[in-house]
PDB file of N, CA and C in Angstrom:
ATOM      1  N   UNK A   1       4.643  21.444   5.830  1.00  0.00           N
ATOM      2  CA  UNK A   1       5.201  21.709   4.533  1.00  0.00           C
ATOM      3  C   UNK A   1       4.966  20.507   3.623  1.00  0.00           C
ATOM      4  N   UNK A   2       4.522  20.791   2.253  1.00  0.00           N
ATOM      5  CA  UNK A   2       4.311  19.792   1.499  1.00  0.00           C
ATOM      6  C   UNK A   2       5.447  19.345   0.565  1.00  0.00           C
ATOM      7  N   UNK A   3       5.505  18.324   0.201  1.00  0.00           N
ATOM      8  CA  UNK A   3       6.511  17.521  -0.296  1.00  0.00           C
ATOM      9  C   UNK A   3       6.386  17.973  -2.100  1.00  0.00           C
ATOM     10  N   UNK A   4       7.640  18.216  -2.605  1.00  0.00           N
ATOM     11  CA  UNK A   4       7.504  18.421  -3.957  1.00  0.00           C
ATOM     12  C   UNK A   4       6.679  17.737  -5.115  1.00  0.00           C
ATOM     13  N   UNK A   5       5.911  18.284  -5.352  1.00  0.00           N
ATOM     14  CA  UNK A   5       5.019  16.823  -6.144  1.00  0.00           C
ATOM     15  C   UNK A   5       6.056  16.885  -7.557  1.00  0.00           C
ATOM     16  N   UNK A   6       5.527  15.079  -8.002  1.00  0.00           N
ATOM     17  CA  UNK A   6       5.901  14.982  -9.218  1.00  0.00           C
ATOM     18  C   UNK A   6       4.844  14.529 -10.482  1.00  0.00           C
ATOM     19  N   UNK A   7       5.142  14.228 -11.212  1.00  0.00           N
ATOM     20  CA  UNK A   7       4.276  13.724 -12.477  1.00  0.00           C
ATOM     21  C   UNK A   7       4.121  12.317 -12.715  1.00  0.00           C
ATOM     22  N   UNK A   8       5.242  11.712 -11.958  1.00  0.00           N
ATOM     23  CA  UNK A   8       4.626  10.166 -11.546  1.00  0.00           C
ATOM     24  C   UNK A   8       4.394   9.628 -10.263  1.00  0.00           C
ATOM     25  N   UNK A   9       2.826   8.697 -10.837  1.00  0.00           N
ATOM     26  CA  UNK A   9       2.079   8.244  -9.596  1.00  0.00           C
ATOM     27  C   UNK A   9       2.590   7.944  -8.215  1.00  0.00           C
ATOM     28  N   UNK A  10       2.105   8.271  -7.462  1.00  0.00           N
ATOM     29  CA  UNK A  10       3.054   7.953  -5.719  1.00  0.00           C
ATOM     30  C   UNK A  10       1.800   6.687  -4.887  1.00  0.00           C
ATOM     31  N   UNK A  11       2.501   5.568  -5.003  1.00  0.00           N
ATOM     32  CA  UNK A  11       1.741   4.287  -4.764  1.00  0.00           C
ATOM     33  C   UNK A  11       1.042   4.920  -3.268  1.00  0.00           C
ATOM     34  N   UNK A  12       1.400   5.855  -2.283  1.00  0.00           N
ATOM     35  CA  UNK A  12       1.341   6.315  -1.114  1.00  0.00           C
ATOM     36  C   UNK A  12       0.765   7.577  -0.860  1.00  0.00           C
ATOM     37  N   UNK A  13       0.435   7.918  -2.049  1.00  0.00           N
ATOM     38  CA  UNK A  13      -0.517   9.220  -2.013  1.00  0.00           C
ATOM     39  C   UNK A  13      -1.995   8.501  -1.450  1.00  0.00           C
ATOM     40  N   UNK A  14      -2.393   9.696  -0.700  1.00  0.00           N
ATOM     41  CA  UNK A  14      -4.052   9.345  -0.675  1.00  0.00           C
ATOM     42  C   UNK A  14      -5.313   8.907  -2.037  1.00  0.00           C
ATOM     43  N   UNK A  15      -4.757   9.641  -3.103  1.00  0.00           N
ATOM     44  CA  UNK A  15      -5.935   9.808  -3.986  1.00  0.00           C
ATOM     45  C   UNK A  15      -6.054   8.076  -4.681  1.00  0.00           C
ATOM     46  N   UNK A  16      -4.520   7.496  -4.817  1.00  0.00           N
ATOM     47  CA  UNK A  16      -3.880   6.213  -5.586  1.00  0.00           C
ATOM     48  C   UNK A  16      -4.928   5.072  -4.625  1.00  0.00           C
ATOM     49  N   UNK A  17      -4.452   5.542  -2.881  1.00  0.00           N
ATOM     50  CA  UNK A  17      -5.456   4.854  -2.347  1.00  0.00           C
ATOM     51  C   UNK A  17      -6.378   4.483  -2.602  1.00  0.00           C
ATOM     52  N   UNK A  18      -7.122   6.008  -2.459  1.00  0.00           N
ATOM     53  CA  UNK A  18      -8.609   5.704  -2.687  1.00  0.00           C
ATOM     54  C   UNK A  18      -9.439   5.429  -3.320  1.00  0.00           C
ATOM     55  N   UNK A  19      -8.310   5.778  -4.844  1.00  0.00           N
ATOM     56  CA  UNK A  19      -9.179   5.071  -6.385  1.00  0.00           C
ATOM     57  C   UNK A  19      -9.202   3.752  -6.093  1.00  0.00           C
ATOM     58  N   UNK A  20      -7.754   2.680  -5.544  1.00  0.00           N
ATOM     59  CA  UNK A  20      -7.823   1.432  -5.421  1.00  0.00           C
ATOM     60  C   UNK A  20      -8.902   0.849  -4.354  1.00  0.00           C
ATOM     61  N   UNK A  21      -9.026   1.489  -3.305  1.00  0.00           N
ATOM     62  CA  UNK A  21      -9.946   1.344  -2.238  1.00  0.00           C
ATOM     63  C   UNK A  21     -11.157   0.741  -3.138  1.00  0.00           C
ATOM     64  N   UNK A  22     -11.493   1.982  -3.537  1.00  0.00           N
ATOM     65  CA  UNK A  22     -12.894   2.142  -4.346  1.00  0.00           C
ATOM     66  C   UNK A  22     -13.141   0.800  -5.061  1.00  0.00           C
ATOM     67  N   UNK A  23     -12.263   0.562  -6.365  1.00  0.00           N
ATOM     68  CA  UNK A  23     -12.230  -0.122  -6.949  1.00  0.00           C
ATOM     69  C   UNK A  23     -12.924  -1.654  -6.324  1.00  0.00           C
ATOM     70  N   UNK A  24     -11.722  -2.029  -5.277  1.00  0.00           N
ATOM     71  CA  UNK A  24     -11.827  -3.293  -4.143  1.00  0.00           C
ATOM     72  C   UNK A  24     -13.051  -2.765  -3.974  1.00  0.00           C
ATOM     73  N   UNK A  25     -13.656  -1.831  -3.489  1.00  0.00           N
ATOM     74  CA  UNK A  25     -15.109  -1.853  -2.416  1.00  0.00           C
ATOM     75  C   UNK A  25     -16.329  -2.540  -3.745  1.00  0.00           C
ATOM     76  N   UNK A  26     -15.982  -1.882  -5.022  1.00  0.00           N
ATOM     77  CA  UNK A  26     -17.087  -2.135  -5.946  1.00  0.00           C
ATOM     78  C   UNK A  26     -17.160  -3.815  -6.021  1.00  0.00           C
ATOM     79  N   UNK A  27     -16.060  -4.373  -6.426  1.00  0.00           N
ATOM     80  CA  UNK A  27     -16.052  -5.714  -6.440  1.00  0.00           C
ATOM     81  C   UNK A  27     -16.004  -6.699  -5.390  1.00  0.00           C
ATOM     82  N   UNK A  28     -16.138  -5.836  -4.087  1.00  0.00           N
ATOM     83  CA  UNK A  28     -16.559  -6.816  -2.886  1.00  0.00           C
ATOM     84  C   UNK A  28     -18.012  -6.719  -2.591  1.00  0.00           C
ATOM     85  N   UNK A  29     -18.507  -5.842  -3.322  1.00  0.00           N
ATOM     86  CA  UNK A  29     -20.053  -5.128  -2.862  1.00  0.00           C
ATOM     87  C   UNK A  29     -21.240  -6.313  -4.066  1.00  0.00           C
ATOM     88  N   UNK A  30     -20.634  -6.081  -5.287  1.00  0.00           N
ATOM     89  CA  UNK A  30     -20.857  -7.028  -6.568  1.00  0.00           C
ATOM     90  C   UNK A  30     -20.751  -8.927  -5.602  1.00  0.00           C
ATOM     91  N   UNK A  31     -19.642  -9.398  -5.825  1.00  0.00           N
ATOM     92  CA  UNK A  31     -19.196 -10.445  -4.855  1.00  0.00           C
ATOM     93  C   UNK A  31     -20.122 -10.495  -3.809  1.00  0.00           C
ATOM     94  N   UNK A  32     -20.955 -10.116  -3.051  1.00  0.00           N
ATOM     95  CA  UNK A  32     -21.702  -9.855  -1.994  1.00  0.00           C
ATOM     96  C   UNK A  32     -22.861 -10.034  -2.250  1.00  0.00           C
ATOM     97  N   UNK A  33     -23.674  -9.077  -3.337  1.00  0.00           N
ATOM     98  CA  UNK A  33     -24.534  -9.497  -4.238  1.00  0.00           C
ATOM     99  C   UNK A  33     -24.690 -10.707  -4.807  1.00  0.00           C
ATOM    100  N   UNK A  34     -24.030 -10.931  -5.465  1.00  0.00           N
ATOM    101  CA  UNK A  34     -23.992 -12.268  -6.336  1.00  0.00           C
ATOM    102  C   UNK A  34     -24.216 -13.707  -5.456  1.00  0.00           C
ATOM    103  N   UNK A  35     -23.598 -13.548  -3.783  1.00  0.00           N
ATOM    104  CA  UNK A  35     -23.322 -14.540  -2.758  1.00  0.00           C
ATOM    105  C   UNK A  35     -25.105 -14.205  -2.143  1.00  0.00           C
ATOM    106  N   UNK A  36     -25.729 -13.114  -2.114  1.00  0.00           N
ATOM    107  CA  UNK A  36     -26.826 -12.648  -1.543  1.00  0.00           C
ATOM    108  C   UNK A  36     -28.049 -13.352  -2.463  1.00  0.00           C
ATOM    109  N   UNK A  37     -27.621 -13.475  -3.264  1.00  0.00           N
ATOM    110  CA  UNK A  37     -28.677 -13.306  -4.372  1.00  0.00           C
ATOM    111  C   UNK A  37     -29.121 -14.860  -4.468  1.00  0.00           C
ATOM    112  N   UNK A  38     -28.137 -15.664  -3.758  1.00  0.00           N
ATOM    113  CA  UNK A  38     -27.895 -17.298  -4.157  1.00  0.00           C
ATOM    114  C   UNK A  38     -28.569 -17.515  -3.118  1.00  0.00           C
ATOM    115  N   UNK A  39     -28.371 -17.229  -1.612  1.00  0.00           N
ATOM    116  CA  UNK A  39     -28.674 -17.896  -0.734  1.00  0.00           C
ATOM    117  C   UNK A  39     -29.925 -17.337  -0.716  1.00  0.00           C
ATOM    118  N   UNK A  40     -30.636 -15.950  -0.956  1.00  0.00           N
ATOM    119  CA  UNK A  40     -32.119 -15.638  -0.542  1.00  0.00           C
ATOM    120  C   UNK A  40     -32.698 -16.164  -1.739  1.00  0.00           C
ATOM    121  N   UNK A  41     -32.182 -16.517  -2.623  1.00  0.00           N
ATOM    122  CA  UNK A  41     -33.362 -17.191  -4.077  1.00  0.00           C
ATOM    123  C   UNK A  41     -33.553 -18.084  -3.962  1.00  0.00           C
ATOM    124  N   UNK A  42     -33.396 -19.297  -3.483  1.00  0.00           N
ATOM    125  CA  UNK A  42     -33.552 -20.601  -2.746  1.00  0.00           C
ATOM    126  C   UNK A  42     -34.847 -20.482  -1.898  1.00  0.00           C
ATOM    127  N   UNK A  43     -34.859 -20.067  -1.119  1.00  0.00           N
ATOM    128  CA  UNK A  43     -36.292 -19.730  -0.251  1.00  0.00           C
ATOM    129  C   UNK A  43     -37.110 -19.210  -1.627  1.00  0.00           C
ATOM    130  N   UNK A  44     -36.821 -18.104  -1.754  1.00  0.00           N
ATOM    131  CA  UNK A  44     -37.963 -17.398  -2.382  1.00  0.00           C
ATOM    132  C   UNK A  44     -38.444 -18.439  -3.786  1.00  0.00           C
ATOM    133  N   UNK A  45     -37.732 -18.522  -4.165  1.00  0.00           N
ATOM    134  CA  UNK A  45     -38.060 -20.168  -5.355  1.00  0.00           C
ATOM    135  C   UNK A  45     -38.707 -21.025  -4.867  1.00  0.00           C
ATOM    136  N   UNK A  46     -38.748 -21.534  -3.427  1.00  0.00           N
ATOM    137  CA  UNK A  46     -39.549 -22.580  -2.592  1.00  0.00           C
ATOM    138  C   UNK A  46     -40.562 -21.707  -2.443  1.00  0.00           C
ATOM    139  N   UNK A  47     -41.008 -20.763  -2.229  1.00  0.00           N
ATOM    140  CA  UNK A  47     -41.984 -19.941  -1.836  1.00  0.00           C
ATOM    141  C   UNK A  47     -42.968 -19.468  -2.988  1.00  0.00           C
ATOM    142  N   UNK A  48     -42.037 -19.071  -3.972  1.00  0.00           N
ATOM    143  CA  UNK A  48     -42.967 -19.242  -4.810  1.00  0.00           C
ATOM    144  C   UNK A  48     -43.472 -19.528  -6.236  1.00  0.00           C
ATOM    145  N   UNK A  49     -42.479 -20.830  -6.233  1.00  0.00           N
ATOM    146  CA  UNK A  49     -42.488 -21.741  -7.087  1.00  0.00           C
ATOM    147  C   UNK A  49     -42.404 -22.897  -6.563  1.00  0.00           C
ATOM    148  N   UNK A  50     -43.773 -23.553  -5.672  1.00  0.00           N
ATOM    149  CA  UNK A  50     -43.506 -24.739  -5.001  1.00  0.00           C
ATOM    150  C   UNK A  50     -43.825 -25.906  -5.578  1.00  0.00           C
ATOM    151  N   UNK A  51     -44.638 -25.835  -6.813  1.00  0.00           N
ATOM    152  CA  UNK A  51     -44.288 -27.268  -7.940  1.00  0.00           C
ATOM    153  C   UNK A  51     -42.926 -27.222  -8.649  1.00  0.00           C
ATOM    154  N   UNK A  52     -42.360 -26.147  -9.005  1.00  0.00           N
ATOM    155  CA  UNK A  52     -41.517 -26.615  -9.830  1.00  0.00           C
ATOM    156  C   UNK A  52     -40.294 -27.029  -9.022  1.00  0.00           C
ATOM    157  N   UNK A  53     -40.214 -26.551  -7.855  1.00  0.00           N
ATOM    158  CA  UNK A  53     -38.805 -27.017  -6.913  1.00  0.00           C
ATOM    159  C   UNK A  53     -38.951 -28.277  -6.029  1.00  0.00           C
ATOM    160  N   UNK A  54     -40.777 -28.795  -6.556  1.00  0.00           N
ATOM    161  CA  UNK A  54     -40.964 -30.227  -6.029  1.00  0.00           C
ATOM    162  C   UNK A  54     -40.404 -31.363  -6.919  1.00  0.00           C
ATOM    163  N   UNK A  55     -40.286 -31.124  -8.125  1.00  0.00           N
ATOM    164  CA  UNK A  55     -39.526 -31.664  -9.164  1.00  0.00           C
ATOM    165  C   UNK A  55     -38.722 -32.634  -8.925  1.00  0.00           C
ATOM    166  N   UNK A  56     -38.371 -33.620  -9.234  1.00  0.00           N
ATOM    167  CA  UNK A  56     -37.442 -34.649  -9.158  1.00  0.00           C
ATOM    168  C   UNK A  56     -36.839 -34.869  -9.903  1.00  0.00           C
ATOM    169  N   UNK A  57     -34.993 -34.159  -9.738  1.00  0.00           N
ATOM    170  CA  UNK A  57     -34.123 -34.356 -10.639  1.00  0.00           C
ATOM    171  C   UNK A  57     -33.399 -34.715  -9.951  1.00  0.00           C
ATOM    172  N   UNK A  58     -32.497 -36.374 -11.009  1.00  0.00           N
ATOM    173  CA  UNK A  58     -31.576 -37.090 -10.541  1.00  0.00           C
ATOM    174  C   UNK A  58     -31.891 -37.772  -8.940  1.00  0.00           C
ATOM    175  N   UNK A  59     -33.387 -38.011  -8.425  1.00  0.00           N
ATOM    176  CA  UNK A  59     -33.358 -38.715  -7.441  1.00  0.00           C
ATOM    177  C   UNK A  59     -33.826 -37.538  -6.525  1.00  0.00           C
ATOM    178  N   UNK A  60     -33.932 -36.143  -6.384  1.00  0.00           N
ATOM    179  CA  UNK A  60     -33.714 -35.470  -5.799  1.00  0.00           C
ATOM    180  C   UNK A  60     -34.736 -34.137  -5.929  1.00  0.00           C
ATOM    181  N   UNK A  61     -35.287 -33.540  -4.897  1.00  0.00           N
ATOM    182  CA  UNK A  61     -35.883 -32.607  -5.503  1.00  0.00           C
ATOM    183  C   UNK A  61     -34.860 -31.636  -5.941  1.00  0.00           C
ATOM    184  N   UNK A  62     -35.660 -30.377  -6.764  1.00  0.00           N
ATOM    185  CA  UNK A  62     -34.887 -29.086  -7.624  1.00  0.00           C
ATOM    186  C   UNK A  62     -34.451 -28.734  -5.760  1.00  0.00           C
ATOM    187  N   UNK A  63     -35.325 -28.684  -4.815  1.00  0.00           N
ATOM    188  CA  UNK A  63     -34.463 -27.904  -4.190  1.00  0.00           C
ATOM    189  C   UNK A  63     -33.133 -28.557  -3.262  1.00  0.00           C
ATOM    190  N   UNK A  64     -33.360 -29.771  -3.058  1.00  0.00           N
ATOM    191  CA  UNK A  64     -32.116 -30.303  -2.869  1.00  0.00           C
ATOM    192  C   UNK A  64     -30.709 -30.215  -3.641  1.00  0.00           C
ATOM    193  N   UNK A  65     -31.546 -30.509  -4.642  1.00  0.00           N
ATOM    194  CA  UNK A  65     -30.228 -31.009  -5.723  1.00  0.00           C
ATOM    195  C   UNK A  65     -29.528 -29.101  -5.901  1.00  0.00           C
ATOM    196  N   UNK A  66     -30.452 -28.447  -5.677  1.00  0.00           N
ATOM    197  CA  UNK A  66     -29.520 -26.575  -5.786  1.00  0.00           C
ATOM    198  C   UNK A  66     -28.666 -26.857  -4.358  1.00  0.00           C
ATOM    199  N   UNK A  67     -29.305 -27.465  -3.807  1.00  0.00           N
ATOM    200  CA  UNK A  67     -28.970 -26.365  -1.735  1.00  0.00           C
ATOM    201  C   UNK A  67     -27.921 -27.561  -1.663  1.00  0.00           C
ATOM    202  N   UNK A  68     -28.099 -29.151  -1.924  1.00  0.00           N
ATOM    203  CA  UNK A  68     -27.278 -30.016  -2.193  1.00  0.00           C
ATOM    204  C   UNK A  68     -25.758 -30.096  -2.880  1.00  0.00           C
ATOM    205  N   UNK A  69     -25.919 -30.191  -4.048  1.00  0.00           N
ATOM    206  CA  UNK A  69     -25.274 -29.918  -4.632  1.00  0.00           C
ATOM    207  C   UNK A  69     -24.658 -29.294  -5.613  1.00  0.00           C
ATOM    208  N   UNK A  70     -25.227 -27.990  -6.263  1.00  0.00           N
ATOM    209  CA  UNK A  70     -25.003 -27.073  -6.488  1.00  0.00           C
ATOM    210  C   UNK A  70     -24.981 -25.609  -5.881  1.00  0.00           C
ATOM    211  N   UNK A  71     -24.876 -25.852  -4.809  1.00  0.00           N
ATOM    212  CA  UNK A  71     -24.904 -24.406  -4.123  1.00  0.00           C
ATOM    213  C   UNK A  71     -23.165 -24.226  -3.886  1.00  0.00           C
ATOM    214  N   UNK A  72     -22.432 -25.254  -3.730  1.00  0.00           N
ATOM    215  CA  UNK A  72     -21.119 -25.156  -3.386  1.00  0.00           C
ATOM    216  C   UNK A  72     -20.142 -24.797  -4.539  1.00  0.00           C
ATOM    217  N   UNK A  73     -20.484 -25.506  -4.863  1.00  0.00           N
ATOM    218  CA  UNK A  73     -19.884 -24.694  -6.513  1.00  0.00           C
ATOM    219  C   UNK A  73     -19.999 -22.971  -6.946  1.00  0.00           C
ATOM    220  N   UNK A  74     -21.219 -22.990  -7.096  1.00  0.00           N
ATOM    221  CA  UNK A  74     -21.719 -21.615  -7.082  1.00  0.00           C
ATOM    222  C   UNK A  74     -20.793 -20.590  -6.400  1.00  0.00           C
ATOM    223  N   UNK A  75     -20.451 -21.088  -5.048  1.00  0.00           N
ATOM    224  CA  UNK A  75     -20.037 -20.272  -3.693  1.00  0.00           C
ATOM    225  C   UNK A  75     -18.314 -20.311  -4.048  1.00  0.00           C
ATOM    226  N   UNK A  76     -17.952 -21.670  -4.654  1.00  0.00           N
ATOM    227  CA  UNK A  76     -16.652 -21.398  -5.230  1.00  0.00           C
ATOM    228  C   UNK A  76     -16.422 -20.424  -6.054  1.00  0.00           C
ATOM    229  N   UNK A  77     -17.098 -20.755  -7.159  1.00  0.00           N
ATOM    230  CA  UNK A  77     -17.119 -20.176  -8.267  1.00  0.00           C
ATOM    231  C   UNK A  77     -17.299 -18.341  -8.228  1.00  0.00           C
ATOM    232  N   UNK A  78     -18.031 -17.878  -7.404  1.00  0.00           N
ATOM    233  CA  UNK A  78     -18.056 -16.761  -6.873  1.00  0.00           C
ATOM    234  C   UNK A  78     -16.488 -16.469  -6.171  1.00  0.00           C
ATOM    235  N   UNK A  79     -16.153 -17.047  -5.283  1.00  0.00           N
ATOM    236  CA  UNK A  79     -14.998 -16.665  -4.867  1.00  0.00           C
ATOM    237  C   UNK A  79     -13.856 -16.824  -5.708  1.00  0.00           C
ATOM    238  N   UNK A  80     -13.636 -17.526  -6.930  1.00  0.00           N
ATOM    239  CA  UNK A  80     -12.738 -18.049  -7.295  1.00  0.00           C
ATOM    240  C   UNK A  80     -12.745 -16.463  -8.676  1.00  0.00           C
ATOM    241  N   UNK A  81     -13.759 -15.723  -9.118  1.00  0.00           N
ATOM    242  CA  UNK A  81     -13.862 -14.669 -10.059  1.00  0.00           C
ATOM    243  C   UNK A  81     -13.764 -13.516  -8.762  1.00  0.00           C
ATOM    244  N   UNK A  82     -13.784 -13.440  -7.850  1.00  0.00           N
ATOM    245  CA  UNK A  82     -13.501 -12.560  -6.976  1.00  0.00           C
ATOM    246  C   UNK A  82     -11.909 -12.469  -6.712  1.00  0.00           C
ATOM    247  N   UNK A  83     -11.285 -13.767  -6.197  1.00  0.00           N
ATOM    248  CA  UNK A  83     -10.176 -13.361  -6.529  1.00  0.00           C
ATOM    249  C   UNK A  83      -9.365 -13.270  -7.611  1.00  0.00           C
ATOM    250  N   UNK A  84      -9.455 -13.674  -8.392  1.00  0.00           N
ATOM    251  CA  UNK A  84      -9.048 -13.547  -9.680  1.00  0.00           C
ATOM    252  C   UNK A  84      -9.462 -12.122 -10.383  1.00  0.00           C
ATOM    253  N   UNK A  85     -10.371 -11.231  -9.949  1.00  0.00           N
ATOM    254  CA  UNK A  85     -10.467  -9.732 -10.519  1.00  0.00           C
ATOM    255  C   UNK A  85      -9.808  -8.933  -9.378  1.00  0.00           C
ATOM    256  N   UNK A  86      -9.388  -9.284  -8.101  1.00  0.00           N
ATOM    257  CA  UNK A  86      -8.811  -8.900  -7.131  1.00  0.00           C
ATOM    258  C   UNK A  86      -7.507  -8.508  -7.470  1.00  0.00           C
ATOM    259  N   UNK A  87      -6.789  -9.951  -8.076  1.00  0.00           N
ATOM    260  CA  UNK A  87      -5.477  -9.751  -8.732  1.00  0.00           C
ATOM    261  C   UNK A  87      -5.236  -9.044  -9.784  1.00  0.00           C
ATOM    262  N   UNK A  88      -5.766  -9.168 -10.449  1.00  0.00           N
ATOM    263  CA  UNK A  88      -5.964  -8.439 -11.903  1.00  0.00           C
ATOM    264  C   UNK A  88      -6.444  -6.739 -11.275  1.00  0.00           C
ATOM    265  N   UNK A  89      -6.931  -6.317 -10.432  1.00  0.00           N
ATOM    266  CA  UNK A  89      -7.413  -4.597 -10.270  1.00  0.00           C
ATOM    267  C   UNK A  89      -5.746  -4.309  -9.451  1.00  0.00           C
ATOM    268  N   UNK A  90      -5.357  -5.697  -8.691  1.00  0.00           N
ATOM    269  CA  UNK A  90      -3.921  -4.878  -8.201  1.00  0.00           C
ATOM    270  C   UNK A  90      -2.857  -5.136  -9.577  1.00  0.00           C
ATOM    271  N   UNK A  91      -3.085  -5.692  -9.956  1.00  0.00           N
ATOM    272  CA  UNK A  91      -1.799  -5.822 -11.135  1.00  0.00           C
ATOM    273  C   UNK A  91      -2.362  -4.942 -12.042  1.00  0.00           C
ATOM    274  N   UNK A  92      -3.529  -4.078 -12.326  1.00  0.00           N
ATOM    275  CA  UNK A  92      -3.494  -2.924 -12.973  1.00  0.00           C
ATOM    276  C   UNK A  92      -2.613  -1.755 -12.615  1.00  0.00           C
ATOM    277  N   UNK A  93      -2.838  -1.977 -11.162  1.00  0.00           N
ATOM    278  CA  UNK A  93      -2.432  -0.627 -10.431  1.00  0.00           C
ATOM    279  C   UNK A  93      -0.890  -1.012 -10.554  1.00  0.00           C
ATOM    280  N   UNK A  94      -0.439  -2.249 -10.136  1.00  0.00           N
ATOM    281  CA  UNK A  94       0.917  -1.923 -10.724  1.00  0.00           C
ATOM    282  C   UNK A  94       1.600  -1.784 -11.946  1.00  0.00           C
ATOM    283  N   UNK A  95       0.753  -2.110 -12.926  1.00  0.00           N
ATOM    284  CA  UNK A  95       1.171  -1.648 -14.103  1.00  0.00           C
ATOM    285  C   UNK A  95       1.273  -0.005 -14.948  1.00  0.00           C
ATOM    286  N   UNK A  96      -0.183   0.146 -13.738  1.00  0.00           N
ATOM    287  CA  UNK A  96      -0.289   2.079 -13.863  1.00  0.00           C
ATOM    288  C   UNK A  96       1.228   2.746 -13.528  1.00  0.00           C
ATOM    289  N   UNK A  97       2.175   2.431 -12.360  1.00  0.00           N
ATOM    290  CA  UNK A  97       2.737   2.827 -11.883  1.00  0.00           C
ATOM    291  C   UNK A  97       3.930   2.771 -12.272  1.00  0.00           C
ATOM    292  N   UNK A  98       4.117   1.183 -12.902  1.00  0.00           N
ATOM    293  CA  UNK A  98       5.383   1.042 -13.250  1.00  0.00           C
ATOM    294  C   UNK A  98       5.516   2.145 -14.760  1.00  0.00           C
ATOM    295  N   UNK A  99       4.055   1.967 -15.554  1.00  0.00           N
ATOM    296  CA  UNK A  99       4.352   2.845 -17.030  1.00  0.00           C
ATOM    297  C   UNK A  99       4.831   4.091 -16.535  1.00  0.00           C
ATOM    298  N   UNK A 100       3.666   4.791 -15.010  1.00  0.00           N
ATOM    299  CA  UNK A 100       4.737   6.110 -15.121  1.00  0.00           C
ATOM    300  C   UNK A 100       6.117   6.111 -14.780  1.00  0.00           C
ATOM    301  N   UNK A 101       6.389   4.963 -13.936  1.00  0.00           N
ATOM    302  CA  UNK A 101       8.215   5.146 -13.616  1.00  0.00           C
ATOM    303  C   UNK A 101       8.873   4.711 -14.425  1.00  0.00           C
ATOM    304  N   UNK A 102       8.460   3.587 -15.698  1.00  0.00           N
ATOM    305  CA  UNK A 102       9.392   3.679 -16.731  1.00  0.00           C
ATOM    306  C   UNK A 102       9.277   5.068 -17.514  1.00  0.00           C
ATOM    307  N   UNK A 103       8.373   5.818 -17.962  1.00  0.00           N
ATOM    308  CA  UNK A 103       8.637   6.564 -18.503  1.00  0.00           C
ATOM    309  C   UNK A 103       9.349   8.040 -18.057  1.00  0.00           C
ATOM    310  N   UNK A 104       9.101   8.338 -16.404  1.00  0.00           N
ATOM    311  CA  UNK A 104      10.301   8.516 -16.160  1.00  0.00           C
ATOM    312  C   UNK A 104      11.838   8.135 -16.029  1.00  0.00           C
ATOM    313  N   UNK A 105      11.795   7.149 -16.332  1.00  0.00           N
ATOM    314  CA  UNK A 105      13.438   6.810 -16.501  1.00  0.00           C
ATOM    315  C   UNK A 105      13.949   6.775 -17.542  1.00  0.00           C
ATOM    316  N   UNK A 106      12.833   6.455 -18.723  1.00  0.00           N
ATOM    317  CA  UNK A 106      13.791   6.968 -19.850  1.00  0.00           C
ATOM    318  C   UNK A 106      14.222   8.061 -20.304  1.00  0.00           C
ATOM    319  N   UNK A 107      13.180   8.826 -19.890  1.00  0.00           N
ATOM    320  CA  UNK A 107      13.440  10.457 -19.817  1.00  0.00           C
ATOM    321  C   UNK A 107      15.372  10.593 -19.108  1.00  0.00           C
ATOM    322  N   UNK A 108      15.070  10.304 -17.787  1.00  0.00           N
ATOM    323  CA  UNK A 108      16.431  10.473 -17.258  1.00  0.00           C
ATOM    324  C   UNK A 108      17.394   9.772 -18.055  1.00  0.00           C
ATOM    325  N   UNK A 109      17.227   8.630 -18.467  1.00  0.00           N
ATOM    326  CA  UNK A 109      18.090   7.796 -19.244  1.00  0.00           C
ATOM    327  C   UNK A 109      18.943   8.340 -20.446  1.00  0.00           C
ATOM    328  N   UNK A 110      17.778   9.339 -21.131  1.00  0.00           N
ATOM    329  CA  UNK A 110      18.400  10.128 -22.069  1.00  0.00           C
ATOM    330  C   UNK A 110      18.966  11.351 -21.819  1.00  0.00           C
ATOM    331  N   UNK A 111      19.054  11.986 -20.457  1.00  0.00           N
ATOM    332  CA  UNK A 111      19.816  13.040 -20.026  1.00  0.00           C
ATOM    333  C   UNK A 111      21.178  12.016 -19.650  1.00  0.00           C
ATOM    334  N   UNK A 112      21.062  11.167 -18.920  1.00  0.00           N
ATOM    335  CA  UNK A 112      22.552  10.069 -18.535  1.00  0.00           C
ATOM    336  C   UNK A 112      23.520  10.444 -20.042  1.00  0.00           C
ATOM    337  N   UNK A 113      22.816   9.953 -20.653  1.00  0.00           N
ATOM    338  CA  UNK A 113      23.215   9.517 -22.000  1.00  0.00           C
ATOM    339  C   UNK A 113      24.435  10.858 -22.799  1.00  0.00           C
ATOM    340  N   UNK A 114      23.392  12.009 -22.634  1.00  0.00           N
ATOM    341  CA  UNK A 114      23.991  13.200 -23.129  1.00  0.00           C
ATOM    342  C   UNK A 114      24.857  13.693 -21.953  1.00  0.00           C
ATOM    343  N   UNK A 115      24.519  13.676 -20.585  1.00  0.00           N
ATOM    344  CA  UNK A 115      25.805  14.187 -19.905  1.00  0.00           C
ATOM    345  C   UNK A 115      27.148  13.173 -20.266  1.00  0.00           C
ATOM    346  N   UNK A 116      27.318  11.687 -20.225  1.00  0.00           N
ATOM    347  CA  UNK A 116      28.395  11.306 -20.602  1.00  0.00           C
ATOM    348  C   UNK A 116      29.033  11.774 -21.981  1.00  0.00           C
ATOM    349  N   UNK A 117      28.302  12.147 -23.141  1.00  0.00           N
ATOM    350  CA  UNK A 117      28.611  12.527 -24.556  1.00  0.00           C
ATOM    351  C   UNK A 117      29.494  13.587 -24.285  1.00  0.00           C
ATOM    352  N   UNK A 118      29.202  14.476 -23.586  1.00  0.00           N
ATOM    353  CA  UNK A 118      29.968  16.208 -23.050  1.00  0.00           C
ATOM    354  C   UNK A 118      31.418  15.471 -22.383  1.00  0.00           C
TER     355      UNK A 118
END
């Protein structure tokens, strides 16, 4: 037997899930990419751009000074917009939820209101 549905969101329904699921999967898949894209372009830049990553910047070749010291950053910096849209896709969802349960309550709020008037 199924449970009475209502008109506001149920954090525990399947569908609430799976939009949020989704959501998380897109921006871990992106995040993944972006982490993919860093570590195989390094080779492929040595491969086939092998004057310009012979280069000597700051003491260092281009490909040191990326795999050196800019690759860690990068790898922060990736994680650090990952979680930060992480929080922000769940604090959507709780904001989805709370608008529908405030706006059910004011609804009720204004029946409260008129049963005490009687």
């Amino acid at each position: 037997m199924q449970p009475p549905s209502s008109d506001k969101p149920d954090i525990h329904s399947e569908e609430f899930l799976h939009r949020l699921m989704r959501r998380q999967l897109r921006l871990s898949i992106a995040s993944a990419a972006a982490f993919l894209a860093a570590l195989l372009g390094l080779p492929l830049a040595n491969y086939f751009f092998p004057d310009l990553m012979a280069t000597r910047v700051f003491g260092f070749t281009l490909t040191w000074l990326i795999l050196g010291v800019l690759f860690f950053p990068l790898v922060w910096g990736i994680s650090w917009l990952f979680i930060r849209r992480s929080i922000a896709l769940e604090q959507a969802e709780i904001h989805e939820i709370s608008a529908g349960n405030l706006g059910e309550r004011a609804k009720g709020g204004e029946g409260e209101r008129e049963k005490r008037s009687l």
